[in-house]
PDB file of N, CA and C in Angstrom:
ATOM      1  N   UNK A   1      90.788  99.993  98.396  1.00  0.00           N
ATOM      2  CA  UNK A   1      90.433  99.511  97.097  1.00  0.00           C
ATOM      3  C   UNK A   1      91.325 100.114  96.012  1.00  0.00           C
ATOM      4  N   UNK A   2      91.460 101.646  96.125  1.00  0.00           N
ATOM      5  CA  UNK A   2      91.971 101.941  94.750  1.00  0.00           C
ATOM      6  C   UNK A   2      93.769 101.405  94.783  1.00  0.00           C
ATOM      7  N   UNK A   3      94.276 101.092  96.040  1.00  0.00           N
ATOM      8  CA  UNK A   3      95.993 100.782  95.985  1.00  0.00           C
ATOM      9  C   UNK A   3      95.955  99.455  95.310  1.00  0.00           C
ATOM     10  N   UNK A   4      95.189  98.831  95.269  1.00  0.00           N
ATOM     11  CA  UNK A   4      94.692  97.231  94.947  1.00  0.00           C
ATOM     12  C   UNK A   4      94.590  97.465  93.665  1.00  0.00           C
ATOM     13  N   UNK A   5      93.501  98.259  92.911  1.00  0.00           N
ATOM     14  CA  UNK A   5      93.533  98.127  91.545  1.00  0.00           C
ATOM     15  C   UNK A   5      94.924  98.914  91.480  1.00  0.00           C
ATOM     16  N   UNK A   6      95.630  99.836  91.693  1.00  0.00           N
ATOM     17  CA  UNK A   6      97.020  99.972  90.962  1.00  0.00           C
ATOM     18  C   UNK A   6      97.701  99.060  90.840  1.00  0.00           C
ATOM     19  N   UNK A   7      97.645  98.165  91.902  1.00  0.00           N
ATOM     20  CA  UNK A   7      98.624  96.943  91.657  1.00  0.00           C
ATOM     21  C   UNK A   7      98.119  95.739  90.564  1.00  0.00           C
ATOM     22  N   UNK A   8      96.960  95.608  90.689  1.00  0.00           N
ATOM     23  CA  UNK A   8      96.509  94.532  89.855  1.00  0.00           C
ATOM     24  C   UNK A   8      96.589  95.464  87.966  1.00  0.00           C
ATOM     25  N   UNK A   9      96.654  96.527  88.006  1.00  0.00           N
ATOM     26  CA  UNK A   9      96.288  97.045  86.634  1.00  0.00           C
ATOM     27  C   UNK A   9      97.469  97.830  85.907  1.00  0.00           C
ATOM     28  N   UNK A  10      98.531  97.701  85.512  1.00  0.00           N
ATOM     29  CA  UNK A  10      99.224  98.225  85.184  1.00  0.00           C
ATOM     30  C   UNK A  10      99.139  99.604  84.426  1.00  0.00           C
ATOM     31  N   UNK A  11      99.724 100.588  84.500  1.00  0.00           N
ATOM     32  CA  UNK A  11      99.309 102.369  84.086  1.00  0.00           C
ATOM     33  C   UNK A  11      98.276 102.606  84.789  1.00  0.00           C
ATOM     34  N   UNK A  12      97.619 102.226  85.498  1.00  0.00           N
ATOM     35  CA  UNK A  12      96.259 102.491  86.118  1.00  0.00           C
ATOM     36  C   UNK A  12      96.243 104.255  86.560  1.00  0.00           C
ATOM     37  N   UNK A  13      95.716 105.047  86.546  1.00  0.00           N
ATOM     38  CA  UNK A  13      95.973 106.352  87.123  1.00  0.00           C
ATOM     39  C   UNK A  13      94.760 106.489  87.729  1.00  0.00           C
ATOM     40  N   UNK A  14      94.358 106.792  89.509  1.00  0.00           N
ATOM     41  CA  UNK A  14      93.091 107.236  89.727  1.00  0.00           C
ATOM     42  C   UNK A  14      93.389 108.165  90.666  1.00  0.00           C
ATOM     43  N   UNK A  15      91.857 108.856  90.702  1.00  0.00           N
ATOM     44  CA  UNK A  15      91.788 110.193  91.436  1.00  0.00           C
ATOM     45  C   UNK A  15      90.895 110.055  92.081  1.00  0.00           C
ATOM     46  N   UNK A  16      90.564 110.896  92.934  1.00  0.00           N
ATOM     47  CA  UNK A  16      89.391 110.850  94.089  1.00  0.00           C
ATOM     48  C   UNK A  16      88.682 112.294  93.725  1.00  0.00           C
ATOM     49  N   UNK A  17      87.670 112.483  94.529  1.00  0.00           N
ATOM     50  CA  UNK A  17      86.916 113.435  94.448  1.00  0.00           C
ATOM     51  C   UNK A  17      86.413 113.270  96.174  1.00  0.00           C
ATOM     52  N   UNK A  18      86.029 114.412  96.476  1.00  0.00           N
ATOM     53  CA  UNK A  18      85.687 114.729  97.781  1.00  0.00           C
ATOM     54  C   UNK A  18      85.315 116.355  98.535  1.00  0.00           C
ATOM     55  N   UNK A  19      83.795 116.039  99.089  1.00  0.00           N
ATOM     56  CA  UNK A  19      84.046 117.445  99.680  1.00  0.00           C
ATOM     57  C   UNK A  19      84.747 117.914 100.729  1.00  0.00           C
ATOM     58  N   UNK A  20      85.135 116.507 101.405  1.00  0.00           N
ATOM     59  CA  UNK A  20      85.971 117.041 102.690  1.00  0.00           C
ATOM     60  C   UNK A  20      85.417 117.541 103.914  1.00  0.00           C
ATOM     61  N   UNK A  21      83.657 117.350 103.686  1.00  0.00           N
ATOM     62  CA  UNK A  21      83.033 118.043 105.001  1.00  0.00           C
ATOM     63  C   UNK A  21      82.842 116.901 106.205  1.00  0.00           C
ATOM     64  N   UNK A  22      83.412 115.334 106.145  1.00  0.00           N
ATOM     65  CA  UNK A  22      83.435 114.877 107.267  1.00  0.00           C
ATOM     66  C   UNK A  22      84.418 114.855 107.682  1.00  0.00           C
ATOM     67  N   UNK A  23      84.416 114.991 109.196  1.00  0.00           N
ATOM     68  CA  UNK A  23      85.988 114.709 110.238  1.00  0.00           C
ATOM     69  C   UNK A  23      86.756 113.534 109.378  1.00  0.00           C
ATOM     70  N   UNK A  24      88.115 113.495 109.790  1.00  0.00           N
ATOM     71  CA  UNK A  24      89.087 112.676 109.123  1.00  0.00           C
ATOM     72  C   UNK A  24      89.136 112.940 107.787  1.00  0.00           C
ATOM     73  N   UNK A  25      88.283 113.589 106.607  1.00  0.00           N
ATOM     74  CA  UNK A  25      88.490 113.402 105.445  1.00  0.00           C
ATOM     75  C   UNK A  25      89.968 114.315 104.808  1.00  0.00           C
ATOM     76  N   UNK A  26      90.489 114.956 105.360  1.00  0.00           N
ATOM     77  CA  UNK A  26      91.848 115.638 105.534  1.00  0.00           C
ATOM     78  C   UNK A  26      93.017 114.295 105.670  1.00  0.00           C
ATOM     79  N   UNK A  27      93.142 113.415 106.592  1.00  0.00           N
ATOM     80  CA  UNK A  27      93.689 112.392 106.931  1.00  0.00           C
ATOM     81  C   UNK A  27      93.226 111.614 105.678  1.00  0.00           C
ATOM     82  N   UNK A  28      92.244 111.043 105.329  1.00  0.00           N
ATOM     83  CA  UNK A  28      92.181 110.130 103.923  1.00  0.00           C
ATOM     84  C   UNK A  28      93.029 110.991 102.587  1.00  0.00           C
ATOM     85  N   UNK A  29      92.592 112.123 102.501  1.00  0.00           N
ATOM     86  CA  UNK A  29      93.174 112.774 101.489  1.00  0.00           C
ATOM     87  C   UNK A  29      94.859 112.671 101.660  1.00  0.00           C
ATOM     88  N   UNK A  30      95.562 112.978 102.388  1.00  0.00           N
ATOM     89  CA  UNK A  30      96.770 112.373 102.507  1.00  0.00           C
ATOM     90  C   UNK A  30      97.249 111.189 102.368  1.00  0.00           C
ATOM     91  N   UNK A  31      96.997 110.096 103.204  1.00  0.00           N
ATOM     92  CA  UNK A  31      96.909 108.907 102.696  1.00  0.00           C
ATOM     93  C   UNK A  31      96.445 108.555 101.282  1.00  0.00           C
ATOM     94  N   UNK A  32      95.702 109.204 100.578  1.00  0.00           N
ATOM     95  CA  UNK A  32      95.404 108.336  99.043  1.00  0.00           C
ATOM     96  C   UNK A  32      97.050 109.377  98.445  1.00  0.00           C
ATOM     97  N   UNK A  33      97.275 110.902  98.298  1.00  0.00           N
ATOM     98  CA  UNK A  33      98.718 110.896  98.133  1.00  0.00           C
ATOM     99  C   UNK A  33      99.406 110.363  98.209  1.00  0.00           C
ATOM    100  N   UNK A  34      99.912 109.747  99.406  1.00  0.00           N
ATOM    101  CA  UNK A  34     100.818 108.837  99.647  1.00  0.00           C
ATOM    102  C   UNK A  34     100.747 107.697  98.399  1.00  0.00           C
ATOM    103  N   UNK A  35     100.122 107.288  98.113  1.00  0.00           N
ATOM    104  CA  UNK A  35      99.781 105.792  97.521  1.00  0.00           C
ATOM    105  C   UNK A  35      99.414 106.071  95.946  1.00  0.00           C
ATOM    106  N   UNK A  36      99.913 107.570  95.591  1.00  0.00           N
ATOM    107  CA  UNK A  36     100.292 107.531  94.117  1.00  0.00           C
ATOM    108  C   UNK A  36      98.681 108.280  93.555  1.00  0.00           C
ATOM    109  N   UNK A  37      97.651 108.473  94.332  1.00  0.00           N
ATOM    110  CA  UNK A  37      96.129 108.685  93.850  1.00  0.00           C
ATOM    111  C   UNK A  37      96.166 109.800  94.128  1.00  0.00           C
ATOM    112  N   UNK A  38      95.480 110.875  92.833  1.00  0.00           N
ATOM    113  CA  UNK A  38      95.153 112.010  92.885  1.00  0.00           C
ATOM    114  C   UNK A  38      94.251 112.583  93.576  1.00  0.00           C
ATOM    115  N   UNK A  39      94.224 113.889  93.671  1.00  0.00           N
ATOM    116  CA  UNK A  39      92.801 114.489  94.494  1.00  0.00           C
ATOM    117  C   UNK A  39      92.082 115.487  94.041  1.00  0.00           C
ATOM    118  N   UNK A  40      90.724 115.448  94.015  1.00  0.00           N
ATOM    119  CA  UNK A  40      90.059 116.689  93.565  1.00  0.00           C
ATOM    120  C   UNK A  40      88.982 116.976  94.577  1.00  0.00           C
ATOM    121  N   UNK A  41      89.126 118.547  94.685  1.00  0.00           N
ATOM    122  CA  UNK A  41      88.195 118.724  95.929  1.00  0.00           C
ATOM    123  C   UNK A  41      86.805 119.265  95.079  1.00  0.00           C
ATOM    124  N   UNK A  42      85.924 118.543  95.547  1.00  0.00           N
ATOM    125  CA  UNK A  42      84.912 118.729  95.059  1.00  0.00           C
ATOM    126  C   UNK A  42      83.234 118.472  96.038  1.00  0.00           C
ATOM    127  N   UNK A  43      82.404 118.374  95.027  1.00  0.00           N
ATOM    128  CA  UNK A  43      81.165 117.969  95.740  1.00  0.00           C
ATOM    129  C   UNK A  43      79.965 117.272  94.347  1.00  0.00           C
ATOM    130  N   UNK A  44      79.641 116.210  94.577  1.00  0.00           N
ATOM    131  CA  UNK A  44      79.105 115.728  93.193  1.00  0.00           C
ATOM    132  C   UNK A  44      77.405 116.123  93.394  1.00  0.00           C
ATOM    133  N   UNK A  45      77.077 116.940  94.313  1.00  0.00           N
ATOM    134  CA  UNK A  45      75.785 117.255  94.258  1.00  0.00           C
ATOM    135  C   UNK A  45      75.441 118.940  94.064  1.00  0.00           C
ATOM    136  N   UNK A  46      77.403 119.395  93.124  1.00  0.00           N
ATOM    137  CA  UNK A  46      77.056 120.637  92.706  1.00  0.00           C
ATOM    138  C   UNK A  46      77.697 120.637  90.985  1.00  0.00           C
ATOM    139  N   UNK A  47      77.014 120.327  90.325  1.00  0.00           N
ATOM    140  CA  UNK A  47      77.261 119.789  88.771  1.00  0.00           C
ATOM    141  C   UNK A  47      78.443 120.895  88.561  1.00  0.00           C
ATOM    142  N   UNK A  48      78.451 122.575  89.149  1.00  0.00           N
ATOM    143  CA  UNK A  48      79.977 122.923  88.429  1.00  0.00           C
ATOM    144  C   UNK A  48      80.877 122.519  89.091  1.00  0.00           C
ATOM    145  N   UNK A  49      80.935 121.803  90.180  1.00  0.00           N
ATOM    146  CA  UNK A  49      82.012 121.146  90.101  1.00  0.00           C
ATOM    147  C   UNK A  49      82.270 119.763  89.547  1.00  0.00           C
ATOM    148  N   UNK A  50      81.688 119.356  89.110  1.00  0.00           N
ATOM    149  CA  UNK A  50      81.938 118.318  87.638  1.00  0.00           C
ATOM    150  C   UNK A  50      82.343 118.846  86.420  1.00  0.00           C
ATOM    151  N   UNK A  51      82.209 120.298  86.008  1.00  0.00           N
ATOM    152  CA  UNK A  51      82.503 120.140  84.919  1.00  0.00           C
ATOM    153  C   UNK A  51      83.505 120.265  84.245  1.00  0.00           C
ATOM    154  N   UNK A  52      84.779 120.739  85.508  1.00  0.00           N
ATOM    155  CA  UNK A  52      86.570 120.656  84.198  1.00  0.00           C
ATOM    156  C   UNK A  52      87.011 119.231  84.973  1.00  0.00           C
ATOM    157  N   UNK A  53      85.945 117.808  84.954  1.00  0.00           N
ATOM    158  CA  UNK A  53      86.519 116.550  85.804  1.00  0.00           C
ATOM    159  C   UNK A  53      87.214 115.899  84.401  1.00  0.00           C
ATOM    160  N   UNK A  54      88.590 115.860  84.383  1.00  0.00           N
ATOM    161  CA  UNK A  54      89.002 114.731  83.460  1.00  0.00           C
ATOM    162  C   UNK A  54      88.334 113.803  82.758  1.00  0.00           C
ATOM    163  N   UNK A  55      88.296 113.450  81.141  1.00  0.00           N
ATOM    164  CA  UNK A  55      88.143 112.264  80.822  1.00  0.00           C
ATOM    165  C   UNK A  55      88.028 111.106  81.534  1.00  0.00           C
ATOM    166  N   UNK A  56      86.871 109.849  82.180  1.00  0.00           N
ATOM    167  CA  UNK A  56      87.346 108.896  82.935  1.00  0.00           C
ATOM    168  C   UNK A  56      87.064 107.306  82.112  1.00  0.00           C
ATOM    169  N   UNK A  57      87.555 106.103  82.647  1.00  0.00           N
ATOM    170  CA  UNK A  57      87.068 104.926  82.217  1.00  0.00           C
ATOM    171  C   UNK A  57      85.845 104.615  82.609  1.00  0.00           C
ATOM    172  N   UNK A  58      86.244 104.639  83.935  1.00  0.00           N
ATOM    173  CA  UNK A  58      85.361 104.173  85.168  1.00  0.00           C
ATOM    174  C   UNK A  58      84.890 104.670  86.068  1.00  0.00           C
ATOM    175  N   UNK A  59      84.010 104.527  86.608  1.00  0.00           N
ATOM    176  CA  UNK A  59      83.585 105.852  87.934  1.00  0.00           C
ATOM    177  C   UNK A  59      83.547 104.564  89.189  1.00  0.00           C
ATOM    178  N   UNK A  60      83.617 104.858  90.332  1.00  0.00           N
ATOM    179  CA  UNK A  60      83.299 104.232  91.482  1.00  0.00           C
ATOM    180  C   UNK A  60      82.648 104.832  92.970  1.00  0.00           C
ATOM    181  N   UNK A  61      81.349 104.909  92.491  1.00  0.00           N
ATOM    182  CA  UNK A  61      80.936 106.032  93.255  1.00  0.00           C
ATOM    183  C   UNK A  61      80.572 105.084  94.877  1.00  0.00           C
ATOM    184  N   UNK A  62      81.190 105.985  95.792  1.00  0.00           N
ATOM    185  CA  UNK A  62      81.423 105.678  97.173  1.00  0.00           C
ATOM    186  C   UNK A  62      81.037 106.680  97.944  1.00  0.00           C
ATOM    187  N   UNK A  63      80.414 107.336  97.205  1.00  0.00           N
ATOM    188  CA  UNK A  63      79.514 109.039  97.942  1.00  0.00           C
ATOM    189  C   UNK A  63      78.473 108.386  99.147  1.00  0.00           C
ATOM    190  N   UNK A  64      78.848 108.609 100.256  1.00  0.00           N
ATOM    191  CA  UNK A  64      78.237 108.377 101.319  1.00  0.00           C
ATOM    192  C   UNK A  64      78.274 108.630 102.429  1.00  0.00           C
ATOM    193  N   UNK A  65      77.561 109.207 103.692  1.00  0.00           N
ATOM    194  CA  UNK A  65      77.918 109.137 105.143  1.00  0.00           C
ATOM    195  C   UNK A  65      78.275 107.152 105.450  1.00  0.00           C
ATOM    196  N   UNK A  66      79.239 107.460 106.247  1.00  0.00           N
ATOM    197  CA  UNK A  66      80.215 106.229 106.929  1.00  0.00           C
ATOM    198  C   UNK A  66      78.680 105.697 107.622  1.00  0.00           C
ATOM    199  N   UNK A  67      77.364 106.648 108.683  1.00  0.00           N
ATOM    200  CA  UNK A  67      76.873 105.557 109.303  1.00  0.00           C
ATOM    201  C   UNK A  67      75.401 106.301 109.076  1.00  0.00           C
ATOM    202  N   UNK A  68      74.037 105.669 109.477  1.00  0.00           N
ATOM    203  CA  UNK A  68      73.248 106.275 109.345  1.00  0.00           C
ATOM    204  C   UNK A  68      73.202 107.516 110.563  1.00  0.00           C
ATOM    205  N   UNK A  69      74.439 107.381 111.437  1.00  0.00           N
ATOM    206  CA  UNK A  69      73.978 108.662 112.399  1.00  0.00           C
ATOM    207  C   UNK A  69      74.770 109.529 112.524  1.00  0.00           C
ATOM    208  N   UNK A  70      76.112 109.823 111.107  1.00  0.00           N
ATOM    209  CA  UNK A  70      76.535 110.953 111.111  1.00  0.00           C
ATOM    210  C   UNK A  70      76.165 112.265 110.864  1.00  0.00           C
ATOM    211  N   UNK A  71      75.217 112.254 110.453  1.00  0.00           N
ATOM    212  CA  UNK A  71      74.196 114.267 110.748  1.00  0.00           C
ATOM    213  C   UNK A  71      73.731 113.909 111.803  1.00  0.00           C
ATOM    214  N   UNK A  72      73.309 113.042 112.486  1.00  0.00           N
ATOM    215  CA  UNK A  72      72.692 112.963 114.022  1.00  0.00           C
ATOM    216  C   UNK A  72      72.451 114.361 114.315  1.00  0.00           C
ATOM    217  N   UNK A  73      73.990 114.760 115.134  1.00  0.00           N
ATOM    218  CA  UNK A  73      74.435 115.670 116.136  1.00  0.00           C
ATOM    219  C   UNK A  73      74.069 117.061 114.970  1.00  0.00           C
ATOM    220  N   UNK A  74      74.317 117.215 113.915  1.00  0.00           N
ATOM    221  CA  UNK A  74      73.697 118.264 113.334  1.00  0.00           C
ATOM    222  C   UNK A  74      71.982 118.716 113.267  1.00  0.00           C
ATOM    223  N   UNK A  75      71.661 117.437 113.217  1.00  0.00           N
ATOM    224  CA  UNK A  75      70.198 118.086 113.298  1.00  0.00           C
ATOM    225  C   UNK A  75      69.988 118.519 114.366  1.00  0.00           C
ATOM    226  N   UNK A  76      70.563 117.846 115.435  1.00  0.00           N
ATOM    227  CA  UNK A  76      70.157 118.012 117.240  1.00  0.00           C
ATOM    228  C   UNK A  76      70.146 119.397 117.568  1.00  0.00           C
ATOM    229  N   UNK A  77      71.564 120.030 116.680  1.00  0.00           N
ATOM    230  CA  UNK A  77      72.067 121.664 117.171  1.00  0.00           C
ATOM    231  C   UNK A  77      71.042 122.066 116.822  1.00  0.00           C
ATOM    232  N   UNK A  78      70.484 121.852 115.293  1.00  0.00           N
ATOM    233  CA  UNK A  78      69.610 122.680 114.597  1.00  0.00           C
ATOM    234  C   UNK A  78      68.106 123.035 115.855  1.00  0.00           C
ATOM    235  N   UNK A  79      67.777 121.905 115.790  1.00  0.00           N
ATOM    236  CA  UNK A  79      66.726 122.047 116.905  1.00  0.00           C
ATOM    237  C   UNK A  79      66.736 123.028 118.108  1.00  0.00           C
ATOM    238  N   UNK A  80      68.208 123.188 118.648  1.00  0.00           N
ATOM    239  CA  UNK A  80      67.888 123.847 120.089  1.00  0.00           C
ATOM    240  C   UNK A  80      68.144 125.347 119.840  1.00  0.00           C
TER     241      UNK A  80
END
């Protein structure tokens, strides 16, 4: 999505935010580099890290586990 709005929006500048605690999120963070998009490592369910976040237009919040059974295997450990 965000290589799409650079192209459709001219000056467009965007950044990401991320805590980085799922597998692959190392691999996305490179890839959005590549493609001109900034990065901020973060976590939006700890307000100081919101608070030196740039001026924004727009927000596009995409904060989510990928499936309902990625903690699965975490709770499972927890249990035994």
């Amino acid at each position: 999505m965000a290589p799409e709005l650079k192209r459709l929006i001219e000056n467009l500048e965007i950044f990401g935010l991320d805590n980085l605690s799922r597998p692959g999120s190392e691999w996305n963070r490179r890839h959005v580099w590549q493609q001109d998009i900034g990065f901020l490592h973060g976590d939006i369910r700890n307000p100081s890290d919101l608070e030196d976040l740039p001026k924004v237009d727009w927000v596009i919040d995409a904060a989510a586990n990928p499936s309902v059974l990625a903690g699965v295997s975490k709770w499972r450990a927890a249990d035994n």
